[in-house]
PDB file of N, CA and C in Angstrom:
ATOM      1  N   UNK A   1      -5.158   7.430  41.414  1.00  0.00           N
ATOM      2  CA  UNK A   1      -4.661   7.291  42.772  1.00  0.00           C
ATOM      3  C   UNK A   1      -5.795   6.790  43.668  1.00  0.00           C
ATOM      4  N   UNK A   2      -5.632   5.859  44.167  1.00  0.00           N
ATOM      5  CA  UNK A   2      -6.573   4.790  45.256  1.00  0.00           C
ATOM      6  C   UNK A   2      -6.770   5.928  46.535  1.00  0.00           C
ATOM      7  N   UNK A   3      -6.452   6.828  46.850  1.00  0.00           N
ATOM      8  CA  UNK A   3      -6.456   7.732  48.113  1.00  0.00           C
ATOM      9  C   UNK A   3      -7.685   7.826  47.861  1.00  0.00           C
ATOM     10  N   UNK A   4      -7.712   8.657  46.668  1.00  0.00           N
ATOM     11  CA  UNK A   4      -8.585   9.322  46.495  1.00  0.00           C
ATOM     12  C   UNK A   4     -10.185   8.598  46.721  1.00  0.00           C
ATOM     13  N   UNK A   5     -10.159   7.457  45.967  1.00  0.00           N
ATOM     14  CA  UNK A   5     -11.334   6.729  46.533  1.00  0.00           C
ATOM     15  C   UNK A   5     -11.889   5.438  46.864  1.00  0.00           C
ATOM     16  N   UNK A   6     -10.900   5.421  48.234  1.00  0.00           N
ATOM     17  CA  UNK A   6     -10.894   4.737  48.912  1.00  0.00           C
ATOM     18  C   UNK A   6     -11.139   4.901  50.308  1.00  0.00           C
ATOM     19  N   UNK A   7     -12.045   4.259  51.083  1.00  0.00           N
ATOM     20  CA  UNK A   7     -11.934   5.159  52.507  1.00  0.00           C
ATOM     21  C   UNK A   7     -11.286   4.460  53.477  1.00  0.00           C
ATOM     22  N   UNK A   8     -11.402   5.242  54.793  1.00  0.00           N
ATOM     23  CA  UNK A   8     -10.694   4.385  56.013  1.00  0.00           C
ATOM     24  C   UNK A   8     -11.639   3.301  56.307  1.00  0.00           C
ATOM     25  N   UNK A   9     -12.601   3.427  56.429  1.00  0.00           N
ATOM     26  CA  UNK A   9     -13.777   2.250  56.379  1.00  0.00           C
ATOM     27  C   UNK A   9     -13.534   1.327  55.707  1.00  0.00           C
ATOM     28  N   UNK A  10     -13.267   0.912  54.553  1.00  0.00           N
ATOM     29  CA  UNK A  10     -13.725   0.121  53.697  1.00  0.00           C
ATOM     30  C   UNK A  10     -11.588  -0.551  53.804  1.00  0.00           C
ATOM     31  N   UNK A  11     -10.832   0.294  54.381  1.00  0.00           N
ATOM     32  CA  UNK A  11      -9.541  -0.760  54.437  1.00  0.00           C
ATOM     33  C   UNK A  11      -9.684  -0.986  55.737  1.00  0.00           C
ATOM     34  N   UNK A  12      -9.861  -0.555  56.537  1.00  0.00           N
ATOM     35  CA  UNK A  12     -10.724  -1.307  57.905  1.00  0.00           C
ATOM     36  C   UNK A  12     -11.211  -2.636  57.615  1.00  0.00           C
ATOM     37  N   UNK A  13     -12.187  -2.601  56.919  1.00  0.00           N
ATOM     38  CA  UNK A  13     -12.997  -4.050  56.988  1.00  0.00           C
ATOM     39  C   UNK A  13     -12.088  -5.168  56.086  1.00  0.00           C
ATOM     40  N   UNK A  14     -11.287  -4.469  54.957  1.00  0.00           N
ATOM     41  CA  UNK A  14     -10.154  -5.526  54.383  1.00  0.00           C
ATOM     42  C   UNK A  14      -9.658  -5.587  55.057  1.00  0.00           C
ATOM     43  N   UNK A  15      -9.020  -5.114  55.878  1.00  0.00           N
ATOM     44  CA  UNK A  15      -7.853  -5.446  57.336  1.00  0.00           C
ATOM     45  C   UNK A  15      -8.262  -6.786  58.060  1.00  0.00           C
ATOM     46  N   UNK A  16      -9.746  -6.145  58.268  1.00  0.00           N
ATOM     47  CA  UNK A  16     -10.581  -7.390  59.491  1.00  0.00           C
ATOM     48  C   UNK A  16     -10.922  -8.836  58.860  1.00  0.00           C
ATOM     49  N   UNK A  17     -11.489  -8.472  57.580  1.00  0.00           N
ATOM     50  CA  UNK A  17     -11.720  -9.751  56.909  1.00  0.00           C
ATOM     51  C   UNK A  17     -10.332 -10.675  56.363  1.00  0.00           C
ATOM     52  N   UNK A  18      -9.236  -9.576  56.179  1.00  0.00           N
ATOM     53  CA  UNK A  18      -7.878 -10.864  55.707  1.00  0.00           C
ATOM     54  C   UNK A  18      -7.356 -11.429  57.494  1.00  0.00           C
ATOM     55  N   UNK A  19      -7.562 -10.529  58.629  1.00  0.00           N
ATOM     56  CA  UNK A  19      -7.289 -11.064  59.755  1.00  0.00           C
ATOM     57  C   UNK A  19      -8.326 -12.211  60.329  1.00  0.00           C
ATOM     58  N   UNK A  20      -9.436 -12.213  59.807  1.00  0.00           N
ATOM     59  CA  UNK A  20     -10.810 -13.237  60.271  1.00  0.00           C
ATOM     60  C   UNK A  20     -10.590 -14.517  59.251  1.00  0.00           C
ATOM     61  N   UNK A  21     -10.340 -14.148  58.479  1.00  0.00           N
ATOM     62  CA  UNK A  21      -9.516 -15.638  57.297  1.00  0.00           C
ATOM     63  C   UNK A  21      -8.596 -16.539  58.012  1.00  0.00           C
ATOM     64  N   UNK A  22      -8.085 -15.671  58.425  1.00  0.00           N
ATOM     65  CA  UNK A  22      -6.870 -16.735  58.825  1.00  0.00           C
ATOM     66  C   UNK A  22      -6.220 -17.084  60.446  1.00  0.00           C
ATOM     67  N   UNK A  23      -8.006 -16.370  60.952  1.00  0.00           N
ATOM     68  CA  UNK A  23      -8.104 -16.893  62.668  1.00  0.00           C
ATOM     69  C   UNK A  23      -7.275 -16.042  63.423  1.00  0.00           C
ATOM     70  N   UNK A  24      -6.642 -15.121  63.399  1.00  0.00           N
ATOM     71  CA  UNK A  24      -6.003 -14.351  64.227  1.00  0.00           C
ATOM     72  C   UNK A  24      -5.956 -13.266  64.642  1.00  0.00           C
ATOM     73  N   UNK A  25      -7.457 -13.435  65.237  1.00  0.00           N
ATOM     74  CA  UNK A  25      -8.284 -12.363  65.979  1.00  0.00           C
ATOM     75  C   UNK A  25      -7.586 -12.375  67.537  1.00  0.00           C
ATOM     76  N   UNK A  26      -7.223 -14.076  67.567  1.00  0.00           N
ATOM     77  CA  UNK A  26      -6.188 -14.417  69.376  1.00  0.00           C
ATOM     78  C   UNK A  26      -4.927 -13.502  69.397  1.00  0.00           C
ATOM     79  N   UNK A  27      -4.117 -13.357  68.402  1.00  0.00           N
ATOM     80  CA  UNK A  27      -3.246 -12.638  67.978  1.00  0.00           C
ATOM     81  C   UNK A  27      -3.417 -10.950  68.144  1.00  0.00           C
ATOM     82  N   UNK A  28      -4.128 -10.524  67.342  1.00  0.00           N
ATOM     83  CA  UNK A  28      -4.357  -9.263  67.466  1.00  0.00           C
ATOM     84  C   UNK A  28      -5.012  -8.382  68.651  1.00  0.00           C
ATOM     85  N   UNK A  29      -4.258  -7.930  69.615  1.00  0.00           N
ATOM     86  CA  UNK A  29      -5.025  -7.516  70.619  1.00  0.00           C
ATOM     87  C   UNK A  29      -3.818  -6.576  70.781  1.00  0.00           C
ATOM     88  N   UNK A  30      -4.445  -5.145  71.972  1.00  0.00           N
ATOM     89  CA  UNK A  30      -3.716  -4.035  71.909  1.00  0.00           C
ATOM     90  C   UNK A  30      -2.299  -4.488  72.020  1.00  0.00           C
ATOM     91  N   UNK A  31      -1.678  -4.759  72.844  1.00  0.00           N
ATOM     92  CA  UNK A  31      -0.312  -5.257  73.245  1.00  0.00           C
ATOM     93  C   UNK A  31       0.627  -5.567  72.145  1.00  0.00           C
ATOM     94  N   UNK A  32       0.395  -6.714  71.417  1.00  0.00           N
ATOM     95  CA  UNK A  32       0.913  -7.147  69.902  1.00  0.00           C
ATOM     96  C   UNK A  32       0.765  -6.428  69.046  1.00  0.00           C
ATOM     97  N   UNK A  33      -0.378  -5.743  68.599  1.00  0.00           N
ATOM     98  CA  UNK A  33      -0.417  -4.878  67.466  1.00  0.00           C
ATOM     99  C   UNK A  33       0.397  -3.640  67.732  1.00  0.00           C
ATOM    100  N   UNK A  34       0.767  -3.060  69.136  1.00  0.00           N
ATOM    101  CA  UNK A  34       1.329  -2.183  69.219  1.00  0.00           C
ATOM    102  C   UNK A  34       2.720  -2.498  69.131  1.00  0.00           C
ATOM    103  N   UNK A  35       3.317  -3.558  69.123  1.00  0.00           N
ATOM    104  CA  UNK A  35       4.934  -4.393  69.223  1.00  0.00           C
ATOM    105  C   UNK A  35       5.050  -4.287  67.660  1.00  0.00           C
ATOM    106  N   UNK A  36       3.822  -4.821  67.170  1.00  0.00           N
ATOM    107  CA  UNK A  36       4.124  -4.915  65.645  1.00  0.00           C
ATOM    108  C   UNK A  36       4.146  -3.559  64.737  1.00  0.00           C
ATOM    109  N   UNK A  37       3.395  -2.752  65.037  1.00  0.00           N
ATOM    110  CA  UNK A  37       3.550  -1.502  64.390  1.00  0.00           C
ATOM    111  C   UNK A  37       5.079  -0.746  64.532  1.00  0.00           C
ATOM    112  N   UNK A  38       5.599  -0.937  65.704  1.00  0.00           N
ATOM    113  CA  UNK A  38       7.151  -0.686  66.318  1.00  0.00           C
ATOM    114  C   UNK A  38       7.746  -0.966  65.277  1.00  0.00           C
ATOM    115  N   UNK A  39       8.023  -2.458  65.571  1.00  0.00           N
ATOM    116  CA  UNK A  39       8.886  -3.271  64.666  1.00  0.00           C
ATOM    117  C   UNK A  39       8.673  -3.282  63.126  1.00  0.00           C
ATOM    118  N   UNK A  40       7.161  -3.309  62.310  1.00  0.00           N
ATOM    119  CA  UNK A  40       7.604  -2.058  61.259  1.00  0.00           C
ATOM    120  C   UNK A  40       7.960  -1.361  60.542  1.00  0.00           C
ATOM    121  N   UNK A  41       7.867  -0.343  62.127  1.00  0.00           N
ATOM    122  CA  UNK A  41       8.172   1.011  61.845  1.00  0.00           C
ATOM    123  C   UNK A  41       9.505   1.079  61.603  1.00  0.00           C
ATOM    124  N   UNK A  42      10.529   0.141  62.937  1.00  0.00           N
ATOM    125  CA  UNK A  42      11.930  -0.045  62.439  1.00  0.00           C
ATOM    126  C   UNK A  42      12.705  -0.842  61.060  1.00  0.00           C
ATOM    127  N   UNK A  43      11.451  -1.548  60.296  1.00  0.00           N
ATOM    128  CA  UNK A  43      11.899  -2.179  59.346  1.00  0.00           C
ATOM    129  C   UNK A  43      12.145  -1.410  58.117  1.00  0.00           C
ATOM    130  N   UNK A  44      11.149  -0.310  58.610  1.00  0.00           N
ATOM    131  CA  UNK A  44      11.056   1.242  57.373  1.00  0.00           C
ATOM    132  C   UNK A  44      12.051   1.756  57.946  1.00  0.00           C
ATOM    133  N   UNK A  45      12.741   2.041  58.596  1.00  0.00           N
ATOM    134  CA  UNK A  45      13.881   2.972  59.556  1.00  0.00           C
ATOM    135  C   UNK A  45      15.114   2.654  58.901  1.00  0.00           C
ATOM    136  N   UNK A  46      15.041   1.257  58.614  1.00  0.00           N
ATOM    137  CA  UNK A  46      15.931   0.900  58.380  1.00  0.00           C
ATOM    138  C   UNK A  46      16.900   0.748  56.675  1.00  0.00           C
ATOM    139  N   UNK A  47      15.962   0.928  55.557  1.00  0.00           N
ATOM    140  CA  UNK A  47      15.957   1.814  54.900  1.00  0.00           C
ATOM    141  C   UNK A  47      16.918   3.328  54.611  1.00  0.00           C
ATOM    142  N   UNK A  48      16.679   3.917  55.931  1.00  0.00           N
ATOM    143  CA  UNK A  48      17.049   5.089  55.841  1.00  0.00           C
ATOM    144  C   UNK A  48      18.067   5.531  56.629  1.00  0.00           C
ATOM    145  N   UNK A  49      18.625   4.170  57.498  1.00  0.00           N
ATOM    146  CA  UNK A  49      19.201   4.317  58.465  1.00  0.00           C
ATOM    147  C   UNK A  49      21.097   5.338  58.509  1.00  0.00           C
ATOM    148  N   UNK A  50      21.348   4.964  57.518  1.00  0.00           N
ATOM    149  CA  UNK A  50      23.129   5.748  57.331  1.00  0.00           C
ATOM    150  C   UNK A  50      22.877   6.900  56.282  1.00  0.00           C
ATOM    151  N   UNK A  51      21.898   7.340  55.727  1.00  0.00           N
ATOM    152  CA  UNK A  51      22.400   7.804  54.648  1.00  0.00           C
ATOM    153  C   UNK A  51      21.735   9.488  55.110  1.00  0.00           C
ATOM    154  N   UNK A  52      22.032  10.497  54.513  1.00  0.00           N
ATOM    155  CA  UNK A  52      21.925  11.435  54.505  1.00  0.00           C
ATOM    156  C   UNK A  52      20.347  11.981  54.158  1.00  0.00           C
ATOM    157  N   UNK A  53      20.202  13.443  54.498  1.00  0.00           N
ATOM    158  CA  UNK A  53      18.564  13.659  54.172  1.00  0.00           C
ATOM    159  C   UNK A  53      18.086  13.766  52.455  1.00  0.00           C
ATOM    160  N   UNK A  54      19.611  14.338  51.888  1.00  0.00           N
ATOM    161  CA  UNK A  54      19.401  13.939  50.572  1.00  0.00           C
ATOM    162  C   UNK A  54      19.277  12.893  49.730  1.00  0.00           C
ATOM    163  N   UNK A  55      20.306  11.720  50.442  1.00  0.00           N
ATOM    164  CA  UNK A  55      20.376  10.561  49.760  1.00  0.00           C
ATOM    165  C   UNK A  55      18.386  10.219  49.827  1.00  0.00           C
ATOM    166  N   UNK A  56      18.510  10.247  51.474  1.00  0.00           N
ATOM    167  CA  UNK A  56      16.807   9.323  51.226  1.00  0.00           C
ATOM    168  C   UNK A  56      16.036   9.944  50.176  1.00  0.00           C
ATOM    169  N   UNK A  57      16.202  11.230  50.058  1.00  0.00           N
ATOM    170  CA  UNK A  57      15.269  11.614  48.983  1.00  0.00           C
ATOM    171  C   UNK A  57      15.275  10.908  47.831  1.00  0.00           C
ATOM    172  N   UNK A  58      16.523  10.411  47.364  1.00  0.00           N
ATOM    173  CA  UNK A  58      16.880  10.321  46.003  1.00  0.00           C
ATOM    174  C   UNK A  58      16.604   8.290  46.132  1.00  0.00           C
ATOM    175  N   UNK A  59      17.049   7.937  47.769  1.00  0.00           N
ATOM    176  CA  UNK A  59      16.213   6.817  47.745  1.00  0.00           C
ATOM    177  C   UNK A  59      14.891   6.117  47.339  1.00  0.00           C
ATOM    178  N   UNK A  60      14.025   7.118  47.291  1.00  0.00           N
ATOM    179  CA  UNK A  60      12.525   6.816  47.146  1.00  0.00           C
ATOM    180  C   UNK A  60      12.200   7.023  45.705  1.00  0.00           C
ATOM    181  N   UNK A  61      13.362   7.809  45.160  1.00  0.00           N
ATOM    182  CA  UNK A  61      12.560   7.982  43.470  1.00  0.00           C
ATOM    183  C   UNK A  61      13.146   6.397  43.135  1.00  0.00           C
ATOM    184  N   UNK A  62      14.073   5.820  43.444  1.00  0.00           N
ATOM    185  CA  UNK A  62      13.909   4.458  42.684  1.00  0.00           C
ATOM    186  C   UNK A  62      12.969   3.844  42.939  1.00  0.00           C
ATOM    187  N   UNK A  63      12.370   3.122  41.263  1.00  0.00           N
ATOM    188  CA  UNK A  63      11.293   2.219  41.648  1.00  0.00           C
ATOM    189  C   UNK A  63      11.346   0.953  42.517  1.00  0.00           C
ATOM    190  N   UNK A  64      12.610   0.515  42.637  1.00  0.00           N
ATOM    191  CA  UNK A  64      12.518  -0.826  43.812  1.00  0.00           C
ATOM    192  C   UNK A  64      13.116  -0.802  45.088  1.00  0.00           C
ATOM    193  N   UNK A  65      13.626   0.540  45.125  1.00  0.00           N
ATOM    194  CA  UNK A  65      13.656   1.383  46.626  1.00  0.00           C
ATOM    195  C   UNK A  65      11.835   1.752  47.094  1.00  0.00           C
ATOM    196  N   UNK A  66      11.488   1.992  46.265  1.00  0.00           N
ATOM    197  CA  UNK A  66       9.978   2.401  46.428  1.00  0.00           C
ATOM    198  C   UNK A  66       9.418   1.968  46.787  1.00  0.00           C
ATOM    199  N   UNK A  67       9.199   0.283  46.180  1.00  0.00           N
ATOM    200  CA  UNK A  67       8.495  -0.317  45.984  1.00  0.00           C
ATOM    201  C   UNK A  67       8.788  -1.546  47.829  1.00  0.00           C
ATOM    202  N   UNK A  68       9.953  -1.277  48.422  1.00  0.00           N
ATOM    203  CA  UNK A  68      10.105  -1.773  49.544  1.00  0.00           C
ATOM    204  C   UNK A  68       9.803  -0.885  50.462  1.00  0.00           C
ATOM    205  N   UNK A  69       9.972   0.251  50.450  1.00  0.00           N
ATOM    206  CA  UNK A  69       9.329   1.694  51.145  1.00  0.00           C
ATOM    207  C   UNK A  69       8.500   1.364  51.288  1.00  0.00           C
ATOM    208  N   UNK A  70       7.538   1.245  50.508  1.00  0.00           N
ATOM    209  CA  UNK A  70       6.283   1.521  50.219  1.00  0.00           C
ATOM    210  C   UNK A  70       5.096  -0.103  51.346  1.00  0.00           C
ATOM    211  N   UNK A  71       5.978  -1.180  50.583  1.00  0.00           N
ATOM    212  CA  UNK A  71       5.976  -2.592  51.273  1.00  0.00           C
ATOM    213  C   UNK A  71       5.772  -2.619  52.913  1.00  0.00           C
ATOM    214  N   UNK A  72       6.940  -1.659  52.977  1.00  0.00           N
ATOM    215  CA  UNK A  72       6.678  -1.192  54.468  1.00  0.00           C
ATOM    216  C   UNK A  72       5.941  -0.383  55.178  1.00  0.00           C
ATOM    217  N   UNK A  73       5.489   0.358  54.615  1.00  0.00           N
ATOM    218  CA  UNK A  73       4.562   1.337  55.037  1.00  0.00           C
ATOM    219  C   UNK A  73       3.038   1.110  55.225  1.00  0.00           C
ATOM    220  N   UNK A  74       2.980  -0.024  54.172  1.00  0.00           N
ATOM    221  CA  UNK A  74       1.619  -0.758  53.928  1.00  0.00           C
ATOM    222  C   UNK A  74       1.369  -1.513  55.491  1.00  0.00           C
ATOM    223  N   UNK A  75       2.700  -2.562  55.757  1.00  0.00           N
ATOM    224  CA  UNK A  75       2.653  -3.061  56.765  1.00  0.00           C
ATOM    225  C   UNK A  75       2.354  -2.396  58.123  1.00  0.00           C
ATOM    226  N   UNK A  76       2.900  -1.163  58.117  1.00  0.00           N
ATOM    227  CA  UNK A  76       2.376  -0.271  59.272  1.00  0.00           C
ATOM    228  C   UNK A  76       0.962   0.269  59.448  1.00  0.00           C
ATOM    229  N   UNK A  77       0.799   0.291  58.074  1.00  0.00           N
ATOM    230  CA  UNK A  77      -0.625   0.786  58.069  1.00  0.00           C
ATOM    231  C   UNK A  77      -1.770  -0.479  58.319  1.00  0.00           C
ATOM    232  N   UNK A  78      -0.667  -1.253  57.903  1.00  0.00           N
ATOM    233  CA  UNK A  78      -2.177  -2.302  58.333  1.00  0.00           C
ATOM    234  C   UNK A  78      -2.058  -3.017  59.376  1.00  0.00           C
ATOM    235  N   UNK A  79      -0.958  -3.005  60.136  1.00  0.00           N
ATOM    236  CA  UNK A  79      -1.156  -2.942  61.642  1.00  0.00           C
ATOM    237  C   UNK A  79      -2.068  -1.643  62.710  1.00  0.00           C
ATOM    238  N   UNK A  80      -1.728  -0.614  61.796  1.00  0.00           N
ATOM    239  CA  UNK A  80      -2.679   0.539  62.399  1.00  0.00           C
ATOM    240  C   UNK A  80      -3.636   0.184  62.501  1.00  0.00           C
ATOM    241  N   UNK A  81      -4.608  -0.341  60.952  1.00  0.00           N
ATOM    242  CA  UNK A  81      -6.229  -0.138  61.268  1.00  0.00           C
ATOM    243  C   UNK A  81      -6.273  -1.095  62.125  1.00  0.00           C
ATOM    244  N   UNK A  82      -5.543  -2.618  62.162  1.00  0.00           N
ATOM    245  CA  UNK A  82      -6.467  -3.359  62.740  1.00  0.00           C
ATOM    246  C   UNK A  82      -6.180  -3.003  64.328  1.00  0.00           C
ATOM    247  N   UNK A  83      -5.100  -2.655  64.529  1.00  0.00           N
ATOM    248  CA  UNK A  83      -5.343  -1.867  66.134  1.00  0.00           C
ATOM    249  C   UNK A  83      -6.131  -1.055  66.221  1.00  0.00           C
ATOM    250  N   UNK A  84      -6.623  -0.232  65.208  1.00  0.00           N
ATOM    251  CA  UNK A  84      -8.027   0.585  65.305  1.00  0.00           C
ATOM    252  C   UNK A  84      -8.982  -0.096  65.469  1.00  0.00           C
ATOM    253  N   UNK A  85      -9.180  -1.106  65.036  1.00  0.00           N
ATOM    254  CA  UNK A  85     -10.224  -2.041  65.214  1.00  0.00           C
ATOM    255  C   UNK A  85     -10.114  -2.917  66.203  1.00  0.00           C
ATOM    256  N   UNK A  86      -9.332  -3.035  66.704  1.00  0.00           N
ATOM    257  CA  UNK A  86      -9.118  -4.017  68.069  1.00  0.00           C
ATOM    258  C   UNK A  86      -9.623  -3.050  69.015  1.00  0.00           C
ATOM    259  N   UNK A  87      -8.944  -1.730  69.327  1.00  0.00           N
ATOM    260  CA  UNK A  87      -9.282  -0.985  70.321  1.00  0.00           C
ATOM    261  C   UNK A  87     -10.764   0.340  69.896  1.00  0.00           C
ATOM    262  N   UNK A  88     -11.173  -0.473  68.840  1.00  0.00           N
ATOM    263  CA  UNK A  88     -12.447   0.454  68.728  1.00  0.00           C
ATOM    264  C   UNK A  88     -12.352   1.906  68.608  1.00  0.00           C
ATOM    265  N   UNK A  89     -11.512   2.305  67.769  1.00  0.00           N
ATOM    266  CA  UNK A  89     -10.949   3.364  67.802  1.00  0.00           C
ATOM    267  C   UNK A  89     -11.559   3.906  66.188  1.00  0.00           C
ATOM    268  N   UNK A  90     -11.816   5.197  65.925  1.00  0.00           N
ATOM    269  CA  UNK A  90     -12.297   5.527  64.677  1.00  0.00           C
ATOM    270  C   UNK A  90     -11.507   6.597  64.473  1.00  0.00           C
ATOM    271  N   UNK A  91     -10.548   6.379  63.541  1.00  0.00           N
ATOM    272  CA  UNK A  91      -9.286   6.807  63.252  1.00  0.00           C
ATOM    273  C   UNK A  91      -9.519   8.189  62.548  1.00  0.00           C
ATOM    274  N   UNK A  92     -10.384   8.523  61.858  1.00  0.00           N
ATOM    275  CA  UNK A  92     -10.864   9.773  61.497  1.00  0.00           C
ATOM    276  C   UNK A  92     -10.766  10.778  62.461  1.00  0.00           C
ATOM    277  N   UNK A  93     -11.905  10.253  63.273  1.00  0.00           N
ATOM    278  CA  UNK A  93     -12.240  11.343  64.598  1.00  0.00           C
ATOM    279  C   UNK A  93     -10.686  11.419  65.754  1.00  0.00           C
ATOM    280  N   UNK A  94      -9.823  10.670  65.871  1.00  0.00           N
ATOM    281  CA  UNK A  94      -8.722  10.568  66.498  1.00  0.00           C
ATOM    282  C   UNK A  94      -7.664  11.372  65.741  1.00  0.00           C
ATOM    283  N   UNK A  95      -7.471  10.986  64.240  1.00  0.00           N
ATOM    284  CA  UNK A  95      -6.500  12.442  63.476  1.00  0.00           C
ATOM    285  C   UNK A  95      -6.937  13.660  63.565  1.00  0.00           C
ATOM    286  N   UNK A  96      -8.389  13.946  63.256  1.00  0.00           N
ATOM    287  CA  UNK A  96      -9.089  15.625  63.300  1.00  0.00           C
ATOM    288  C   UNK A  96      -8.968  15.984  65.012  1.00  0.00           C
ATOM    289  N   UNK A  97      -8.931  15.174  65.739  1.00  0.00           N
ATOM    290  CA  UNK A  97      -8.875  15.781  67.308  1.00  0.00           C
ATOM    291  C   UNK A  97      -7.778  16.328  67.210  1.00  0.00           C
ATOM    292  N   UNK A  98      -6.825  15.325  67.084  1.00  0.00           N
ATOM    293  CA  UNK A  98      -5.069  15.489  67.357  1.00  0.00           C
ATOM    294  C   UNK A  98      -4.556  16.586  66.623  1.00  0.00           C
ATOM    295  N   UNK A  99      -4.886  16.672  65.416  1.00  0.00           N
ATOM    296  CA  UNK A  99      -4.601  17.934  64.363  1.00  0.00           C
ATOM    297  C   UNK A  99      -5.168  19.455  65.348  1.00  0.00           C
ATOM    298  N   UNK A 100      -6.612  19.314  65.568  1.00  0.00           N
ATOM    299  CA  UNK A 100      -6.990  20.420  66.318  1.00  0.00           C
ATOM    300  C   UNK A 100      -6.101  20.697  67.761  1.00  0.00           C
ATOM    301  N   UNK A 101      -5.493  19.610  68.165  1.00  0.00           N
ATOM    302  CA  UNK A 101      -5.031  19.844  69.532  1.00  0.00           C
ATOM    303  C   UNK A 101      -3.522  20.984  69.122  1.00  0.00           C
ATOM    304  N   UNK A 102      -2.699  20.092  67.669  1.00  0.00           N
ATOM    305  CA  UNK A 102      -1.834  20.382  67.400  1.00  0.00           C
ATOM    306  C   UNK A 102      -1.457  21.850  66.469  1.00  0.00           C
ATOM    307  N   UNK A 103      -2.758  22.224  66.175  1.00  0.00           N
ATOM    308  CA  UNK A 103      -2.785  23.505  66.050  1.00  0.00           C
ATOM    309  C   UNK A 103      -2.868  24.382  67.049  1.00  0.00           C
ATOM    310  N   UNK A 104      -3.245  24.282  68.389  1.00  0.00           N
ATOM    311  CA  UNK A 104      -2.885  24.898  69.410  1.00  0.00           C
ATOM    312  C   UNK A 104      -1.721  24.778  70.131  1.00  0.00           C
ATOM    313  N   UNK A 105      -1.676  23.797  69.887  1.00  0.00           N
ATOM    314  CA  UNK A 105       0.283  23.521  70.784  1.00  0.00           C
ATOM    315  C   UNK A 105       1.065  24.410  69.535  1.00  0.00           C
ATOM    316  N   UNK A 106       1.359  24.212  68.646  1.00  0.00           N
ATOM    317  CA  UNK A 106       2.386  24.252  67.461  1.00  0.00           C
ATOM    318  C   UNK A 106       1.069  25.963  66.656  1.00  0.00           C
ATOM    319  N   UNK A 107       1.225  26.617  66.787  1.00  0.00           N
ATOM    320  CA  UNK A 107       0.203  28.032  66.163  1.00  0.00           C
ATOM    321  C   UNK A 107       1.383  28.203  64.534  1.00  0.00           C
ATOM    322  N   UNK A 108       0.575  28.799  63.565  1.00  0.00           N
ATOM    323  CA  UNK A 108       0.899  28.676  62.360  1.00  0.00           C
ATOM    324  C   UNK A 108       2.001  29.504  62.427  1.00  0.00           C
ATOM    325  N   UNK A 109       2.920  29.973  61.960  1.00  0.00           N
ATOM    326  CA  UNK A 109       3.724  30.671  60.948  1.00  0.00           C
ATOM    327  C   UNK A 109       3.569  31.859  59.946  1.00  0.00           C
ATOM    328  N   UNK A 110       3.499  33.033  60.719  1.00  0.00           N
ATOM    329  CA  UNK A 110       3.106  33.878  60.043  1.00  0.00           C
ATOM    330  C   UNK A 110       4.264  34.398  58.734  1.00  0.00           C
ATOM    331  N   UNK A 111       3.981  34.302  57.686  1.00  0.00           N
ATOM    332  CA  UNK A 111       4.576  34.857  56.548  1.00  0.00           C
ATOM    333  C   UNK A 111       6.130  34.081  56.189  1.00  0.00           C
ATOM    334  N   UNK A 112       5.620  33.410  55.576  1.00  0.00           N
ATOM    335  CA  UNK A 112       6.606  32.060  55.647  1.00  0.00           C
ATOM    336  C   UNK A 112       7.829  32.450  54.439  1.00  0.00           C
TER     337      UNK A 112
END
């Protein structure tokens, strides 16, 4: 599994270098990258859009349900970093804040 060692850094800079290839650094700026992560997000939505919470489940074990899931998700994500990188944002330190914030809004569950 690539999670495991792979970092946010290093798909950061693949993000930047397939966006610096092909000149569309004019393109990428907060405004657009945030339209595009939307849109997407609704292209993954859409996917899931009529069917029940079980069906989607049973959606994702197919491999070419998956494999468009998945298609999509990539796309979001790689609109993420490079809006991380447009707006100078270090996506690490922005999830561990938000998590800490969200453990105070949302407090655990005692005895589940």
């Amino acid at each position: 599994m690539m999670d495991t060692t792979l970092s946010i850094a290093h798909l950061r800079e693949r993000v930047a270098e397939f966006v610096a290839a092909r000149n569309w650094e004019p393109f990428h700026n907060p405004k657009n990258l945030a339209m595009s992560i939307a849109i997407e997000t609704a292209e993954l939505q859409e996917h899931f859009q009529w069917l029940t919470i079980e069906e989607s489940q049973e959606y994702v074990k197919s491999p070419d349900n998956r494999t468009e899931v998945s298609n999509e998700l990539a796309d979001i994500l790689i609109y993420c970093l490079s809006f991380a990188n447009t707006a100078e944002i270090d996506v690490s330190e922005a999830i561990l804040k938000k998590l800490s914030r969200n453990e105070q809004r949302f407090p655990r569950l005692e005895n589940r």
